[in-house]
N, C-alpha and C. Protein backbone atom coordinates (compact mmCIF):
# COMPACT_ATOMS: atom_id res chain seq x y z
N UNK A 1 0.82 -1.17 0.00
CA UNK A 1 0.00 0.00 0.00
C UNK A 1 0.88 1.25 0.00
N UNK A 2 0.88 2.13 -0.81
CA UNK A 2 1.09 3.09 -0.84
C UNK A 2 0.85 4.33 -0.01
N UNK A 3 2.08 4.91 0.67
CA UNK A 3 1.59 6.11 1.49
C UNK A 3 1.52 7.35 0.55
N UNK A 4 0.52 7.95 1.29
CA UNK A 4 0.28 8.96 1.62
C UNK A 4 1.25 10.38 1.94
N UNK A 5 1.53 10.99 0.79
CA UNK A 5 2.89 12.33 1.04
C UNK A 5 2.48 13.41 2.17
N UNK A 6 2.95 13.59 3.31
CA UNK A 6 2.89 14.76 4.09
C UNK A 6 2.63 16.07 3.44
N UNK A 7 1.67 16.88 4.04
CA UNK A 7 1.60 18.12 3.34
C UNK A 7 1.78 18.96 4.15
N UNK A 8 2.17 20.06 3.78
CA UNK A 8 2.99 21.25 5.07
C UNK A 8 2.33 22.57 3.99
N UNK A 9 2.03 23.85 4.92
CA UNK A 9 1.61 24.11 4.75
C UNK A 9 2.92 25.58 4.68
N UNK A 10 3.03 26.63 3.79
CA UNK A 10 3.71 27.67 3.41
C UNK A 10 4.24 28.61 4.68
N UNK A 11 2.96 28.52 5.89
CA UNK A 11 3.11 29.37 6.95
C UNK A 11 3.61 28.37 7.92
N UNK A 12 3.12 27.34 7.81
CA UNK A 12 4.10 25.88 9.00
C UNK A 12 4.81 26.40 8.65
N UNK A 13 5.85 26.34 6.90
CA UNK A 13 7.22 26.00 7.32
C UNK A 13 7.84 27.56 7.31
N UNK A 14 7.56 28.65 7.62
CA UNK A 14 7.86 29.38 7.62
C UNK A 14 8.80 29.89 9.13
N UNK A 15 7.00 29.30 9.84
CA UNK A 15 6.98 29.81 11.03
C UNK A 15 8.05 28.79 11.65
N UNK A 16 8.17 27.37 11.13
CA UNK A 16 9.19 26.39 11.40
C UNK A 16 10.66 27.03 11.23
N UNK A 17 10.73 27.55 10.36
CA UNK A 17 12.23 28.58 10.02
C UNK A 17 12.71 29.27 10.33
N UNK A 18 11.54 30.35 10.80
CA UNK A 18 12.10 31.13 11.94
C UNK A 18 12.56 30.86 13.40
N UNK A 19 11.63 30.04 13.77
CA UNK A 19 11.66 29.21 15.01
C UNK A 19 13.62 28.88 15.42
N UNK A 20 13.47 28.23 14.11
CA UNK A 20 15.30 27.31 13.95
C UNK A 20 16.47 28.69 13.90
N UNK A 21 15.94 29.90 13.17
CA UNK A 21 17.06 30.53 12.86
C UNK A 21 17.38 31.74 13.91
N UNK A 22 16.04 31.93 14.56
CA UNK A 22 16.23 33.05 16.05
C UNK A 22 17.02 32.77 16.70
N UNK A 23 17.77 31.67 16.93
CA UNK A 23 19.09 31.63 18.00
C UNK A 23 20.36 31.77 17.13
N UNK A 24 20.90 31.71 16.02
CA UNK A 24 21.60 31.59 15.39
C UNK A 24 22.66 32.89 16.07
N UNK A 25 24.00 32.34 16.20
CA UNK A 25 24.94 33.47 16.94
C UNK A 25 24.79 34.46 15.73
N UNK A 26 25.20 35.72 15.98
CA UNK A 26 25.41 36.38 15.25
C UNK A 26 27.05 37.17 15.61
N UNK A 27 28.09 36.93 14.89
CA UNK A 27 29.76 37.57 15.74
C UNK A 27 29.61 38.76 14.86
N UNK A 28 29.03 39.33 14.47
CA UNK A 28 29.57 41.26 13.83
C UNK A 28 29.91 41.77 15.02
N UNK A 29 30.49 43.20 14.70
CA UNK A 29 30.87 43.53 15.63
C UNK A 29 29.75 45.06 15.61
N UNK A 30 28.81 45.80 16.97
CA UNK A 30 28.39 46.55 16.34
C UNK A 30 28.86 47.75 15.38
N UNK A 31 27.06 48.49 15.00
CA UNK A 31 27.61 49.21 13.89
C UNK A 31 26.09 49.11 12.81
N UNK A 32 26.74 49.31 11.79
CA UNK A 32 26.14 49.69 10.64
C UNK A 32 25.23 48.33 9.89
N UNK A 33 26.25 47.51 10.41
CA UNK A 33 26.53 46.65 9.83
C UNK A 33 25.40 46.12 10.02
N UNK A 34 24.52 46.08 11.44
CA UNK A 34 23.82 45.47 12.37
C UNK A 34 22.33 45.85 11.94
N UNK A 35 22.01 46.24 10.95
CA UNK A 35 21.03 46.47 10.56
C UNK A 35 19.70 45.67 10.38
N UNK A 36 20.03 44.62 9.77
CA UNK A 36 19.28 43.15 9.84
C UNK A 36 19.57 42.03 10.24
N UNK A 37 18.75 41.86 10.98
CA UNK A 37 19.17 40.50 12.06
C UNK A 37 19.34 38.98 11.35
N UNK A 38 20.58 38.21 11.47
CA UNK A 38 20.81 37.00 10.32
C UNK A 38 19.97 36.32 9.89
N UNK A 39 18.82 36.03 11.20
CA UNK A 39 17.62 35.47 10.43
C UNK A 39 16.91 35.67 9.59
N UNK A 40 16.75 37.44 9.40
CA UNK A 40 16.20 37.81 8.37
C UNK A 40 16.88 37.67 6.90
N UNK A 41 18.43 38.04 6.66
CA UNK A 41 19.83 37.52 6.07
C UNK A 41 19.18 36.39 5.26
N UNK A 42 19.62 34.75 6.50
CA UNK A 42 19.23 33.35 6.19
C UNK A 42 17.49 33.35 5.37
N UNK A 43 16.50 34.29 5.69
CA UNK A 43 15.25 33.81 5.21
C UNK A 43 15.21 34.41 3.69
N UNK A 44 15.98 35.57 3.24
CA UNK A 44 15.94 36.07 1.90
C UNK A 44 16.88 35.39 1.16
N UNK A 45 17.72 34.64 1.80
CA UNK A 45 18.05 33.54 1.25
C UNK A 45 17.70 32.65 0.59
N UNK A 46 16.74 31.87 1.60
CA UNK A 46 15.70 30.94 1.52
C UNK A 46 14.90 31.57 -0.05
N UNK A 47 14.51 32.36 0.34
CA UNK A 47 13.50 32.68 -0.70
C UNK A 47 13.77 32.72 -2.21
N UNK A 48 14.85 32.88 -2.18
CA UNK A 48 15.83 32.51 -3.60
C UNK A 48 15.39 31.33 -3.96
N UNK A 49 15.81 30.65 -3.12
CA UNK A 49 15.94 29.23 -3.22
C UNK A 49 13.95 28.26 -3.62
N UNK A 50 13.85 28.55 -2.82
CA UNK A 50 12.22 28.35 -2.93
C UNK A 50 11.84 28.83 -4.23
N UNK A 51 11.34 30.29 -4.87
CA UNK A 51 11.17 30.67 -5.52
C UNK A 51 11.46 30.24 -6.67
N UNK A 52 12.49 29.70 -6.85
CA UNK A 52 13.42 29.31 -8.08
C UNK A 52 13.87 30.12 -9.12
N UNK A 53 13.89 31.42 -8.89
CA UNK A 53 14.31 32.44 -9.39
C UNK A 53 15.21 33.41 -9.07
N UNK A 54 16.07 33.94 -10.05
CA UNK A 54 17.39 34.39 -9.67
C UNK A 54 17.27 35.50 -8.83
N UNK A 55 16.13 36.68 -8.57
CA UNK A 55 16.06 37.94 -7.99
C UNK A 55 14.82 37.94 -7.74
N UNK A 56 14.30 38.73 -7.27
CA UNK A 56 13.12 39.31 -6.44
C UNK A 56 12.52 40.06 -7.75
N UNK A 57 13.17 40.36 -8.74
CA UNK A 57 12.30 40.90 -9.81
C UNK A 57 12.04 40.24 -11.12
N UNK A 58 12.85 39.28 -11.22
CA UNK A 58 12.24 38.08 -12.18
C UNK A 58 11.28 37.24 -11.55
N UNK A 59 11.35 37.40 -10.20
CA UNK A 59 10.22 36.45 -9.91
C UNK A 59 8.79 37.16 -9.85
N UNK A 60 8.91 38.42 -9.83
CA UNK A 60 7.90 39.67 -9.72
C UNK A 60 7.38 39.35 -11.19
N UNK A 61 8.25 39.74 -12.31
CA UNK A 61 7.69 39.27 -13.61
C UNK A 61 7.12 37.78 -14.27
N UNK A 62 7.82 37.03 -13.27
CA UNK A 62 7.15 35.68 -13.70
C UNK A 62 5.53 35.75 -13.16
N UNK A 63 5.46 36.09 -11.98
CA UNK A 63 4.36 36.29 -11.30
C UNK A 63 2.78 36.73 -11.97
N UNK A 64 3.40 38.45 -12.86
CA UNK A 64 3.02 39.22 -13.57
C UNK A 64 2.51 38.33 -14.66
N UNK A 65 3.09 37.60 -15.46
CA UNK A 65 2.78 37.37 -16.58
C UNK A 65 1.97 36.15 -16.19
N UNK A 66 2.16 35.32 -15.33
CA UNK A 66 1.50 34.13 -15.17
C UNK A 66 -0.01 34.59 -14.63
N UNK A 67 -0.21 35.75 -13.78
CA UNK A 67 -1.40 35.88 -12.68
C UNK A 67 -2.48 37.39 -12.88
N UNK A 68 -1.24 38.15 -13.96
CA UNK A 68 -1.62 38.98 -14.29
C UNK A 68 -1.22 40.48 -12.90
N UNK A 69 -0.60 40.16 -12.12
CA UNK A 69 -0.36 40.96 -11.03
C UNK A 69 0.99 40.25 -10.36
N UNK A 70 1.41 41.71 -9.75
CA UNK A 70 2.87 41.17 -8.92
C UNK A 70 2.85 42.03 -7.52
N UNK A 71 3.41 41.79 -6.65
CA UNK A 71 3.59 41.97 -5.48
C UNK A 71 4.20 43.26 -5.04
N UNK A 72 5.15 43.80 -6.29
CA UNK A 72 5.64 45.32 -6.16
C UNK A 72 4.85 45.97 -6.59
N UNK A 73 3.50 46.29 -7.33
CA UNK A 73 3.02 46.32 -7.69
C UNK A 73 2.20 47.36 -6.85
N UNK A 74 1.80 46.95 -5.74
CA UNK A 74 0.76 47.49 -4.07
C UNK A 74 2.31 47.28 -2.89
């Protein structure tokens, strides 16, 4: 018999990601530098990756053309 694939849901694994990456050391030293916290860093990361698209604005245009609307947009 064949199982059944787990389904997870976009905000599970989100909220799962953050969960994991809020402790993550961070060694900068302060400053300027300190602007965004690594988790945030590690999650625009992520989103590359997920997305499957090289930038935040090809994926805006894939979006566009597929849905008729994009997210920079509003």
């Amino acid at each position: 018999m064949a199982q059944k694939a787990a389904t997870l849901e976009i905000s599970e694994l989100m909220q799962f990601l953050r969960q994991e990456l809020h402790d993550l050391p961070d060694e900068r030293k302060p400053g300027n530098n300190r602007k965004y916290e690594v988790e945030d860093a590690v999650m625009a990361a992520f989103s590359v990756f997920f997305t499957q698209s090289p930038s935040f604005l090809d994926h805006q245009r894939l979006m566009k053309s597929n849905k008729g609307k994009d997210n920079a947009e509003s």
